[in-house]
N, C-alpha and C. Protein backbone atom coordinates (compact mmCIF):
# COMPACT_ATOMS: atom_id res chain seq x y z
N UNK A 1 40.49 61.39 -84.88
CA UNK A 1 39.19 61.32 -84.23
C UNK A 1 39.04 62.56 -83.34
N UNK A 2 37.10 63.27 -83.59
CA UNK A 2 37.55 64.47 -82.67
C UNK A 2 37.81 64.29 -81.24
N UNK A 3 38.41 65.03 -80.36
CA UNK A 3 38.30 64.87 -78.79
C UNK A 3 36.87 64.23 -78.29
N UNK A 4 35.78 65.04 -78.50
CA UNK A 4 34.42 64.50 -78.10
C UNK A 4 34.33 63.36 -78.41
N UNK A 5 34.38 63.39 -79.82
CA UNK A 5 33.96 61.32 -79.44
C UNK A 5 35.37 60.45 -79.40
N UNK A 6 36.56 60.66 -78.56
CA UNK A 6 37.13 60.12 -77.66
C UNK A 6 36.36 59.82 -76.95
N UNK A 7 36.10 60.86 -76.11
CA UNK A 7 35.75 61.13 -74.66
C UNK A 7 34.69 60.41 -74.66
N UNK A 8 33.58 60.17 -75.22
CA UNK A 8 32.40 59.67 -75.18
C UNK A 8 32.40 58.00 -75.34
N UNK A 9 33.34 57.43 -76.65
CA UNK A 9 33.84 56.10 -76.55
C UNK A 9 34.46 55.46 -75.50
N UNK A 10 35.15 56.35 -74.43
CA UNK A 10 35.63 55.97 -73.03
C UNK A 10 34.49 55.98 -72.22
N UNK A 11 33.52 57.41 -72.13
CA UNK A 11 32.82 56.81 -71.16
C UNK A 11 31.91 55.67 -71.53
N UNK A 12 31.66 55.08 -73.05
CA UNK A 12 30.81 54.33 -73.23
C UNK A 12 31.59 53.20 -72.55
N UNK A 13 32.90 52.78 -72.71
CA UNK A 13 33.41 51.69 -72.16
C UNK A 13 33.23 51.79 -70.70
N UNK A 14 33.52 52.88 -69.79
CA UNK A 14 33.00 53.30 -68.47
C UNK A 14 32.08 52.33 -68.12
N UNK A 15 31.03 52.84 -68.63
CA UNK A 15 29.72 52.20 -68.69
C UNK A 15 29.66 51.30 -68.89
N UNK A 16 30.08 50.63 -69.74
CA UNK A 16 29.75 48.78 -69.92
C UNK A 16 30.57 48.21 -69.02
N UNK A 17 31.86 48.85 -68.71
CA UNK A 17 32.34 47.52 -67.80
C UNK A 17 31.59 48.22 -66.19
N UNK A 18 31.49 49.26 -65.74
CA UNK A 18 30.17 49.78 -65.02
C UNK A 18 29.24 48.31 -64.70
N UNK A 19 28.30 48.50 -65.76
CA UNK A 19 27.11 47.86 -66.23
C UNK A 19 26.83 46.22 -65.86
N UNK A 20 28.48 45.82 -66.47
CA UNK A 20 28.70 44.47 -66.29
C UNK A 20 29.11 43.93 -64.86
N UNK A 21 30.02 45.02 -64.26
CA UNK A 21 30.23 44.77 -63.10
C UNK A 21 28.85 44.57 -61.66
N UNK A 22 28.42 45.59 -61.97
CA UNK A 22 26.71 45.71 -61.51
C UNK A 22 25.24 44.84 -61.43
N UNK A 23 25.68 44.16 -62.25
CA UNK A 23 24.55 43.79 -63.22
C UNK A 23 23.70 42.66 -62.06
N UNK A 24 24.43 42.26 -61.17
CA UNK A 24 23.62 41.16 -60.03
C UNK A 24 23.23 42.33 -59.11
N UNK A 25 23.79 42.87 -58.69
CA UNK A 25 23.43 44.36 -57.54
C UNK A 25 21.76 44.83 -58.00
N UNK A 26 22.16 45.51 -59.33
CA UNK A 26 21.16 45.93 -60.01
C UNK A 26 20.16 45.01 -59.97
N UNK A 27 19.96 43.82 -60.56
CA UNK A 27 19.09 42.80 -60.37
C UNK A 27 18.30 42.85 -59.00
N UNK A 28 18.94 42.50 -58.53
CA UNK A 28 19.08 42.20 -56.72
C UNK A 28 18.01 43.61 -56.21
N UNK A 29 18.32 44.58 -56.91
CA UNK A 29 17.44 45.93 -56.09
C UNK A 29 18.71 46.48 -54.87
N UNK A 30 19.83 45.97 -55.24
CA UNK A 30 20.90 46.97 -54.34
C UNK A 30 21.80 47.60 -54.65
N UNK A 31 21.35 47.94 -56.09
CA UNK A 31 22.35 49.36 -56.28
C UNK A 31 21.87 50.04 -56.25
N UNK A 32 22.48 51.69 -55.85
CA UNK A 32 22.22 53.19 -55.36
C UNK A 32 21.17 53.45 -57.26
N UNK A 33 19.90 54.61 -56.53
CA UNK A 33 19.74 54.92 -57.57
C UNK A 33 20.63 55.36 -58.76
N UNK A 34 21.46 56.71 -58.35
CA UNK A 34 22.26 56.57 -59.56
C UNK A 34 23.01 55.45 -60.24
N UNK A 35 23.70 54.67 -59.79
CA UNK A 35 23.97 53.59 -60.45
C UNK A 35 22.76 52.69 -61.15
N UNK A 36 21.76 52.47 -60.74
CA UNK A 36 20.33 52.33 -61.68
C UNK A 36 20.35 53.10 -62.75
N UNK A 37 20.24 54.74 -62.24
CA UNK A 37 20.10 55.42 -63.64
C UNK A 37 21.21 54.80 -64.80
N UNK A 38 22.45 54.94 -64.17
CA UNK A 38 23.32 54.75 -64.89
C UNK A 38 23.52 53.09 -65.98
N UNK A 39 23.37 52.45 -65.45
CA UNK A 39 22.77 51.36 -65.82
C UNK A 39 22.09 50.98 -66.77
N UNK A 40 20.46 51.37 -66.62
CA UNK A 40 19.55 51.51 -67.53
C UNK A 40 19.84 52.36 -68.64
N UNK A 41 20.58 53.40 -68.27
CA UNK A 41 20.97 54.16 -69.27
C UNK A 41 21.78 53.77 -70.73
N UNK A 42 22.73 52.69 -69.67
CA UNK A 42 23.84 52.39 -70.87
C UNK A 42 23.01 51.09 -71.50
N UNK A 43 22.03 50.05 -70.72
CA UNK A 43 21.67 49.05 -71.36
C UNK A 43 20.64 49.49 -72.07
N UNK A 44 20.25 50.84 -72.04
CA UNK A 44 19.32 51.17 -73.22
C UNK A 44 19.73 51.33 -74.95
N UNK A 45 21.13 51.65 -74.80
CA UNK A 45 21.86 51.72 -75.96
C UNK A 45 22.76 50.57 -76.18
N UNK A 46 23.28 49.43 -75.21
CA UNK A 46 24.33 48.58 -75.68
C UNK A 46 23.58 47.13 -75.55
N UNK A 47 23.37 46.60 -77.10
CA UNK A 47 23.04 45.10 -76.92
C UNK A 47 23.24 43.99 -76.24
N UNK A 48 24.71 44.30 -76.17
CA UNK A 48 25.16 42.96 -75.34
C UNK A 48 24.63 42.87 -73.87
N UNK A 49 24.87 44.26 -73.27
CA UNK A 49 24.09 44.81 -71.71
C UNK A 49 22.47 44.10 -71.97
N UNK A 50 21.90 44.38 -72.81
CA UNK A 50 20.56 43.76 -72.64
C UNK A 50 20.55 42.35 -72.81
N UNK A 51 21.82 41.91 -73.45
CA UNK A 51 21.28 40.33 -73.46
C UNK A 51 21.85 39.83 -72.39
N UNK A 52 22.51 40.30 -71.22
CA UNK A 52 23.30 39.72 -70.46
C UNK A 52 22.11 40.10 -69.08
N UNK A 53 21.33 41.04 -69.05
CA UNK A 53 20.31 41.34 -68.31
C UNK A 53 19.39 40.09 -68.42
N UNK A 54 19.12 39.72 -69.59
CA UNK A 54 17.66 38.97 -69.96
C UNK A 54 17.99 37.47 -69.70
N UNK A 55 19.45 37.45 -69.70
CA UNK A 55 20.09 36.22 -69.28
C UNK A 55 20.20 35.74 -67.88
N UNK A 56 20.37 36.45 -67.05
CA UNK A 56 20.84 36.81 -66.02
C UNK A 56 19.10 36.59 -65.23
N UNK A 57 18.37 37.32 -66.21
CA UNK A 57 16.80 37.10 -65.52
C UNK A 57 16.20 35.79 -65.51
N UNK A 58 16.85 35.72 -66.93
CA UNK A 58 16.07 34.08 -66.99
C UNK A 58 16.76 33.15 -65.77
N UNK A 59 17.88 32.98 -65.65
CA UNK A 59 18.34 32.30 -64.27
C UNK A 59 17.85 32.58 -63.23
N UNK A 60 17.95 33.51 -63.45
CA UNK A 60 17.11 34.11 -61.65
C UNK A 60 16.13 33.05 -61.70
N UNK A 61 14.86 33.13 -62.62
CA UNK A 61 13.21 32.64 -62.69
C UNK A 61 13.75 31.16 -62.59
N UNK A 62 14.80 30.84 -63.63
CA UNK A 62 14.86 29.57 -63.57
C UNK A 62 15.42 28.87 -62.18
N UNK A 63 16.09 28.79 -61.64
CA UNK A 63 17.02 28.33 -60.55
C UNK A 63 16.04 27.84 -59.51
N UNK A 64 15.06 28.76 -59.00
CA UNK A 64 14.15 28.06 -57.82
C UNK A 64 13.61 26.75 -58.08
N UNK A 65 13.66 26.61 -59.32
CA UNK A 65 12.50 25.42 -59.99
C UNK A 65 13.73 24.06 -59.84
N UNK A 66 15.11 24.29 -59.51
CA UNK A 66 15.79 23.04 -60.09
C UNK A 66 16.13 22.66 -59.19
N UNK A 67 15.46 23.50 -57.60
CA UNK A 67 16.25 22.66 -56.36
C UNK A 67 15.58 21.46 -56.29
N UNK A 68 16.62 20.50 -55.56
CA UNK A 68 16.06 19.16 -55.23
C UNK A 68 15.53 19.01 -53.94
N UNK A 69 14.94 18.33 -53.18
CA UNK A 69 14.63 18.29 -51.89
C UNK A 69 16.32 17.54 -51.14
N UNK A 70 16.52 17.64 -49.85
CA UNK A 70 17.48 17.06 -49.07
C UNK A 70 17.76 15.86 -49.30
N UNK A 71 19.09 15.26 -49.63
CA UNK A 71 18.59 13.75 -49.24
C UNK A 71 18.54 13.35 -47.66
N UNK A 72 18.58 11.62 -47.49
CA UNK A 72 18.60 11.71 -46.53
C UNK A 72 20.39 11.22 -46.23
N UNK A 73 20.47 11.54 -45.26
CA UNK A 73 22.09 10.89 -45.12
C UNK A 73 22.09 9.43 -45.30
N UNK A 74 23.32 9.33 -45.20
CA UNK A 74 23.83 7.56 -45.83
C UNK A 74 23.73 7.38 -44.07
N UNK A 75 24.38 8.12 -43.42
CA UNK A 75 24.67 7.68 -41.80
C UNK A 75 23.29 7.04 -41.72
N UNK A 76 22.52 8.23 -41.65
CA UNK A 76 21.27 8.18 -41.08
C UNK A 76 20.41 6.59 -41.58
N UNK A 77 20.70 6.40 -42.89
CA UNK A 77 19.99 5.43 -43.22
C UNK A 77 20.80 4.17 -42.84
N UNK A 78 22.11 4.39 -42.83
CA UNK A 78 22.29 3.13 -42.23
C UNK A 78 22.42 2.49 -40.56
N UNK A 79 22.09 3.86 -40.05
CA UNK A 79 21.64 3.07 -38.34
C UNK A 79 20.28 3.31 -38.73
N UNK A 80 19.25 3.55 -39.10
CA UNK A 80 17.93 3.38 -39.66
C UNK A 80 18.22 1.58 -39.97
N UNK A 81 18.60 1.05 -40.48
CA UNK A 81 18.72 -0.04 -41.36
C UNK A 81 19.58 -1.31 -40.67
N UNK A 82 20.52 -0.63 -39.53
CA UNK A 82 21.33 -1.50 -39.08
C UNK A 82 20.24 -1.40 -37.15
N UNK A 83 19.57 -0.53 -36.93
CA UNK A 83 18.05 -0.84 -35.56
C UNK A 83 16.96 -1.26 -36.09
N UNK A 84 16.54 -1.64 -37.66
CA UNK A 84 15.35 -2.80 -37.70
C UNK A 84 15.99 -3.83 -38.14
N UNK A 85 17.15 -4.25 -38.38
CA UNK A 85 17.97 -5.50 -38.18
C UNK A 85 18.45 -6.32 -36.91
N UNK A 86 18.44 -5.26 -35.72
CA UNK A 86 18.73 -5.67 -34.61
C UNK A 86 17.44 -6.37 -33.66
């Protein structure tokens, strides 16, 4: 294999584990631009990077929707329950 595409198959791996490591930062809006560039760059060419993005998004959107409200405590309800018994 020539030297160049050594070199280039390493940095592609660079990049994905890069990419993967990143990938909530990036989301988030707190990685440094270059690491953005870098990023976008590699998930422009590697599939799996885009499906792990689109995955990663959909949770995001999804998650707010599945909180539950508080309960109430057990304490709470049972001196609630044990002062209109008294």
């Amino acid at each position: 294999m020539p030297r160049a595409t050594v070199i280039s198959v390493l940095w592609e791996m660079l990049d994905h584990r890069f990419t993967a490591a990143h990938a909530s930062e990036y989301l988030d809006g707190d990685l440094s631009n270059a690491g953005c560039t870098r990023v976008e760059r590699h998930a422009s060419v590697c599939p799996g990077c885009r499906v792990l993005f689109a995955s990663l998004r959909r949770l995001v959107d999804t998650l707010p929707g599945l909180a539950t409200p508080p309960r109430a405590s057990i304490a709470g309800g049972v001196l609630e329950r044990l002062q209109r018994e008294s």
